[in-house]
Each structure stands twice: as structure tokens, then as C-alpha cells.
C-alpha atoms as a PDB file:
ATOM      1  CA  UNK A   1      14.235 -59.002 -79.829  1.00  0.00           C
ATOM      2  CA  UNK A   2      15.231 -59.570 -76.168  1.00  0.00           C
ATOM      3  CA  UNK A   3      15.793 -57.374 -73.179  1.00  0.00           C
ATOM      4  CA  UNK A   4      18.359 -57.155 -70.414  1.00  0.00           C
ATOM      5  CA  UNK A   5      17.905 -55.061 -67.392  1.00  0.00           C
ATOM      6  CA  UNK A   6      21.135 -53.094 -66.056  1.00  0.00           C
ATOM      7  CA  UNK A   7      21.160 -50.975 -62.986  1.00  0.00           C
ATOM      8  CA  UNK A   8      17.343 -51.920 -63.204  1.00  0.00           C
ATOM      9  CA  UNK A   9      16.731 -50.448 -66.531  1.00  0.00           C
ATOM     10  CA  UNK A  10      15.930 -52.895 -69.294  1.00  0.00           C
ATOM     11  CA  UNK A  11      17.439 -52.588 -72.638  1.00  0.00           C
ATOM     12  CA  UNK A  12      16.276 -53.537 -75.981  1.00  0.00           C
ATOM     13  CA  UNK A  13      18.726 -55.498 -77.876  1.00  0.00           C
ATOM     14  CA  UNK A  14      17.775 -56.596 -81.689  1.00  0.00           C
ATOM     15  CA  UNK A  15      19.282 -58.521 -83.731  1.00  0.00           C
ATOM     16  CA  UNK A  16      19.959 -58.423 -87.396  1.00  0.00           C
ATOM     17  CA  UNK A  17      22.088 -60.534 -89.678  1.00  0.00           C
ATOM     18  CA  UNK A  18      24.406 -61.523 -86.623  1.00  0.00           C
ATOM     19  CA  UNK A  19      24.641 -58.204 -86.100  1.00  0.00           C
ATOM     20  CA  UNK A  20      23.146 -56.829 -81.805  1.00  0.00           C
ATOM     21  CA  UNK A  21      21.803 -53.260 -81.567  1.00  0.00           C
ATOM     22  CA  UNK A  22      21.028 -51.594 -78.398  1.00  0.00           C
ATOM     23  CA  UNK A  23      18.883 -48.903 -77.908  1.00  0.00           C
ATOM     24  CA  UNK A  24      20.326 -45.575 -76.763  1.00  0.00           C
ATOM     25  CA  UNK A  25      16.943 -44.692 -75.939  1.00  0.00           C
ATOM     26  CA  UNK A  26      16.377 -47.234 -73.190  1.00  0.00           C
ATOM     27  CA  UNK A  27      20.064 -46.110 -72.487  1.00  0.00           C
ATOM     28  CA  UNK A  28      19.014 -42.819 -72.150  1.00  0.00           C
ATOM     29  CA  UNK A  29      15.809 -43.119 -70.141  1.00  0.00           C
ATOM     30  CA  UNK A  30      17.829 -43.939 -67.685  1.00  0.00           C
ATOM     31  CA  UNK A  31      19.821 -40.603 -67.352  1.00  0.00           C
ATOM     32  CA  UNK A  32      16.438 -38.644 -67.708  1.00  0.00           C
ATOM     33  CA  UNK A  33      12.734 -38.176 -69.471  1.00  0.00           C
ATOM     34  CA  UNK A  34      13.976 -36.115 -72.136  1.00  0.00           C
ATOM     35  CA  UNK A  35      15.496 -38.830 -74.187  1.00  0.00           C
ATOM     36  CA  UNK A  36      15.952 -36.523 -77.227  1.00  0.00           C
ATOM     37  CA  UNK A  37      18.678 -33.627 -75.194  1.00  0.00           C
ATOM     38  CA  UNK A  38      20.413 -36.852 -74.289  1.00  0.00           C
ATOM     39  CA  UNK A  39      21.037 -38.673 -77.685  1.00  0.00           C
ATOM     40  CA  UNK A  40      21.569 -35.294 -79.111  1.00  0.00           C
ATOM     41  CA  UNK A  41      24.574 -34.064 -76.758  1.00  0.00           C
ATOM     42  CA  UNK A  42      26.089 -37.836 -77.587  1.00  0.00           C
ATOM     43  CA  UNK A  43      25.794 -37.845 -81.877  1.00  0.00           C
ATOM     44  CA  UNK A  44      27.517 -34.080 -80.936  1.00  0.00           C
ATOM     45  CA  UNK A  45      30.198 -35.798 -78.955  1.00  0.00           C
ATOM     46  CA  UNK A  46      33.385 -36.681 -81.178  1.00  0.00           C
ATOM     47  CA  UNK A  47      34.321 -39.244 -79.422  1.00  0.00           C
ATOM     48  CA  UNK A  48      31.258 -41.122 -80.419  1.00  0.00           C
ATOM     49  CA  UNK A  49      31.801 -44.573 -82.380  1.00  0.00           C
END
């Protein structure tokens, strides 16, 4: 597991069979507290992944 810090917010990356994974919660601390509003309005979004 490592961390990088963008627009002084650090991020969780993992790694898994080669494979990097951020988290959209460290992502989405960023916007705001309520981490859960956030994720939700993006997995709504259609234009996400």
C-alpha cells in the first residue's frame, strides 16, 4: 500500500496482481465530509468507467 498526496490530499493506492487501485474515498474527502453523497452521485453518473 502506498500513498500520494495531490492538491494536499493523500491517496491510497493498493496494489494487487499488477493491478493499482485508488481510493475514491480519499478522492472524495477531498470534495467534502460526506464521502457517501459523493461516491453515490458518481456510480449514478453514466459516464463512469
Amino acid at each position: 500500500m502506498a500513498k500520494i498526496k495531490v492538491q494536499n490530499t493523500e491517496i491510497t493506492i493498493v496494489s494487487i496482481n499488477n493491478n493499482d487501485y485508488i481510493s475514491i474515498t480519499d478522492i472524495a474527502k477531498h470534495k467534502t465530509d460526506d464521502t457517501s453523497a459523493t461516491i453515490g452521485n458518481w456510480m449514478r453518473n453514466r459516464n463512469t468507467l
